[in-house]
Structures are given as C-alpha cells and as structure tokens.
Protein backbone atom coordinates (compact mmCIF):
# COMPACT_ATOMS: atom_id res chain seq x y z
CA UNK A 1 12.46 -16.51 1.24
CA UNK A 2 8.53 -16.06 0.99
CA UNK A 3 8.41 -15.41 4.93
CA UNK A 4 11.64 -13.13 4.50
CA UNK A 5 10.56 -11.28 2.16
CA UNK A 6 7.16 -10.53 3.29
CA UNK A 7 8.65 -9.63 7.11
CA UNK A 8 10.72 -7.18 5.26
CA UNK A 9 7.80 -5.78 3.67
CA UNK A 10 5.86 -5.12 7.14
CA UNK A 11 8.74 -3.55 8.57
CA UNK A 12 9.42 -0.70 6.47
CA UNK A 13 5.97 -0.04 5.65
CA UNK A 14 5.51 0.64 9.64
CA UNK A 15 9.19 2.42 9.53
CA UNK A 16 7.67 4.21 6.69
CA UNK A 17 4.72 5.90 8.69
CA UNK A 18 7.00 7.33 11.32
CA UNK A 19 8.78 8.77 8.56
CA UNK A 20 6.16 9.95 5.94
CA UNK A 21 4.99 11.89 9.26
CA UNK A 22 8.76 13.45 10.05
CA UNK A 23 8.32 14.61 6.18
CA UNK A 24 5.32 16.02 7.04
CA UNK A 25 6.20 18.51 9.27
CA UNK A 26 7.91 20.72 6.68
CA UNK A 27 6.34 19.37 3.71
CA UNK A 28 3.15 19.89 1.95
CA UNK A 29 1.65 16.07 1.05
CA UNK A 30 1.64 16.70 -2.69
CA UNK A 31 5.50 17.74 -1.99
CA UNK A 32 6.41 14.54 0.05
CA UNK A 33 4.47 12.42 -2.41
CA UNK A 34 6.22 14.30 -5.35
CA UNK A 35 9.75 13.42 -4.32
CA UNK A 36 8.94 10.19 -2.63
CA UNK A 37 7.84 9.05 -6.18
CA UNK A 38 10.40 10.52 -8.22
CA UNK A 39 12.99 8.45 -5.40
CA UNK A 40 10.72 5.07 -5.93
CA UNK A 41 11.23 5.96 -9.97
CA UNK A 42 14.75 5.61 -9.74
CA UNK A 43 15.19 2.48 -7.63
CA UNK A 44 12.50 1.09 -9.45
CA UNK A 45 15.05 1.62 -12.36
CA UNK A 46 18.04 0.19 -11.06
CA UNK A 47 15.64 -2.55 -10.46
CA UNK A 48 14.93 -2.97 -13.54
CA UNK A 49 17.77 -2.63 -15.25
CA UNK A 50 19.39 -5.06 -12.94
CA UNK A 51 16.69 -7.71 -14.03
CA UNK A 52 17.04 -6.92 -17.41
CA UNK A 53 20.73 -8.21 -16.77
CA UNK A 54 20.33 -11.01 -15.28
CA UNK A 55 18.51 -12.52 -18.18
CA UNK A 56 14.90 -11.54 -16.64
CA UNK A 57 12.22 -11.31 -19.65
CA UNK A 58 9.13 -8.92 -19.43
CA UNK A 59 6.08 -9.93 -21.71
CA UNK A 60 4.19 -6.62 -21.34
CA UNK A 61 0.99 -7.96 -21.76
CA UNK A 62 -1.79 -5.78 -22.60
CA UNK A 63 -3.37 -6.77 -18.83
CA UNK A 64 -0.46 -6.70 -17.52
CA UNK A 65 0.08 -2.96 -18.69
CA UNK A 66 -3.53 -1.87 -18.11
CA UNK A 67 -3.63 -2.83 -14.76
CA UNK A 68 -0.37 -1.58 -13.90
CA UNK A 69 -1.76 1.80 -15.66
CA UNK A 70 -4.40 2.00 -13.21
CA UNK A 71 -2.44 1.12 -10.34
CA UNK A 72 -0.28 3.84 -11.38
CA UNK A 73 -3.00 5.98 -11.56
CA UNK A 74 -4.67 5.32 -7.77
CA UNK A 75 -1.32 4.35 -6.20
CA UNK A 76 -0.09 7.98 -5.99
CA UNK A 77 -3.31 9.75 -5.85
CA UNK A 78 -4.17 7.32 -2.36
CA UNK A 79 -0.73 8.36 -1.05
CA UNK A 80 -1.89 11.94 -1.03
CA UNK A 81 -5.17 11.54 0.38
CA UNK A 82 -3.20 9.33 3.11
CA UNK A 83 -0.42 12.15 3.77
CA UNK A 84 -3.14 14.49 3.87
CA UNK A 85 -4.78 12.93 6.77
CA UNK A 86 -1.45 11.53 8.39
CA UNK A 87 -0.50 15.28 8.47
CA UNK A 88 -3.81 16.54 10.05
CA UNK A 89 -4.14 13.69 12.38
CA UNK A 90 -2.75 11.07 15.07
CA UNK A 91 -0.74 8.20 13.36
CA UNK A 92 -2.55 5.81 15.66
CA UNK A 93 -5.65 6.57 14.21
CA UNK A 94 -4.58 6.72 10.38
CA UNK A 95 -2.97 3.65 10.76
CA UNK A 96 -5.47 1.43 12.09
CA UNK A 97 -8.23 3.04 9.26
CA UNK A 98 -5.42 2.47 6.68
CA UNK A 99 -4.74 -1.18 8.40
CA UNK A 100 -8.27 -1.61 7.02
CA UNK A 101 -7.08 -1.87 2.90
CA UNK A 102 -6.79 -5.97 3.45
CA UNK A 103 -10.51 -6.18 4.15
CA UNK A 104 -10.87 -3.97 1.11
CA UNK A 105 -8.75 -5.89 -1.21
CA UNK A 106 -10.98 -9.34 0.00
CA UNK A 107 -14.01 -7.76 -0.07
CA UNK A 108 -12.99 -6.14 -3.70
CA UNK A 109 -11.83 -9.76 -4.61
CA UNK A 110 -15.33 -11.57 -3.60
CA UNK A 111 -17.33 -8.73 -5.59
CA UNK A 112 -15.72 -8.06 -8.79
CA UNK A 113 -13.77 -11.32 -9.37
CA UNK A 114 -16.35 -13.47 -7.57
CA UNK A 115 -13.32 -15.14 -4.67
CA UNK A 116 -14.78 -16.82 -2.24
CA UNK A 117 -14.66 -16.68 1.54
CA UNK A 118 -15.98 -19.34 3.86
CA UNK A 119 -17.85 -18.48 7.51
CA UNK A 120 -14.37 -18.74 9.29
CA UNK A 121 -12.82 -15.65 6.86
CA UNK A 122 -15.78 -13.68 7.10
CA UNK A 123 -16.29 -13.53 10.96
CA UNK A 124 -12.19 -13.03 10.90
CA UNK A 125 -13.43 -9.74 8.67
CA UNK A 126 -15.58 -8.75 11.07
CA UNK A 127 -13.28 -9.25 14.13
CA UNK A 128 -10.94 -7.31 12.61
CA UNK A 129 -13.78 -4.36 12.20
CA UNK A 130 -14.86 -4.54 15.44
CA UNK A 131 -11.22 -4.67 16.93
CA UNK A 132 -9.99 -1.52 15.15
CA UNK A 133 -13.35 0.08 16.30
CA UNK A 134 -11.80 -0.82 19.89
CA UNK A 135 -8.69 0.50 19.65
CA UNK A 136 -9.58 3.51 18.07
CA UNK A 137 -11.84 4.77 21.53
C-alpha cells in the first residue's frame, strides 16, 4: 500500500502542474490558490469526518498543532509564490527549481534536527544539483 500510495501521490502532483497552469490563464494566483484551498478544505473534511467514523482518534497534541499551524501558515503562502512564477514562466523550468524542495527538506533535516547523511547521500545531493542545472540550459 506504501508503494501505492506514494505512486498516487507523484502522479497527481505532476497532473496537478499542467492544471494549476490551465487555471492560470484566467486566474490571478491569489484567485487559483483561494479556491484551490477552500476545495482542499472541504475534502479535507469529508476526510475527516469519515475517520472520525471509523473509530479514528486524534490526540491534538500541542506539537502536533503547532507544527501543523505553521505548515498552515507557509503551505499556502509557497503556493502563491509558486503560481506566481508558474504563471510568468515555462513549466519546465518551475518544475525542475520546485523539484529541488527534497534537497531542502534533507538539508533542513541535517541543520535544525541534526539527521545525518553519509558521503553516498550527499554526492546524490549534489548530482541532483548539477543535473537540474543541465536540464535547465
């Protein structure tokens, strides 16, 4: 289910480019984000309410709810900085600077919660850099 799952994932998140940029070409990006969120607010409802039926529990921790705060926070105000440049430029280029958040996150992780990376992850980092930088001439 893990592999499933996570192949779903990919898939609409590249659909999801294609059609962020069809939005785009009547939309302001603070008016695609706006209803865009107010969709993912609802299913993220029935979600939950579905959960809550099945017998799922929710401890609301107070990290838990601070993190998902901030996430809240960046999550929406990152979308429109992304919209913003998917409307003003090539999706071929915003996608492979965007397909650069992984190397964030792990480079986030190492710094501020001290993850480690052996010489085989980091030269994958930079491979990764340097590829991007190839496709993008």
């Amino acid at each position: 289910m893990f592999y499933l799952s996570l192949f779903f994932a990919t898939v609409v998140w590249g659909m999801n480019v294609i059609i962020d940029k069809q939005a785009l070409k009547t939309g302001h990006p603070i008016e695609v984000n706006f209803i865009t969120t107010m969709t993912m607010a609802i299913v993220v409802m029935i979600y939950f309410v579905l959960a809550k039926k099945a017998g799922m529990s929710f401890a609301y921790s107070p990290q838990t709810i601070s993190f998902s705060i901030l996430n809240g926070i960046l999550v929406p105000t990152s979308f429109v900085a992304y919209l913003y440049a998917l409307s003003k430029g090539d999706i071929n280029k915003v996608i492979l600077i965007t397909a650069t958040s992984p190397i964030i996150a792990i480079l986030f992780a190492v710094f501020a919660f001290n993850e480690q990376i052996n010489v085989t992850q980091w030269f994958g980092i930079l491979m990764t850099i340097l590829g991007i930088f190839l496709v993008m001439r």
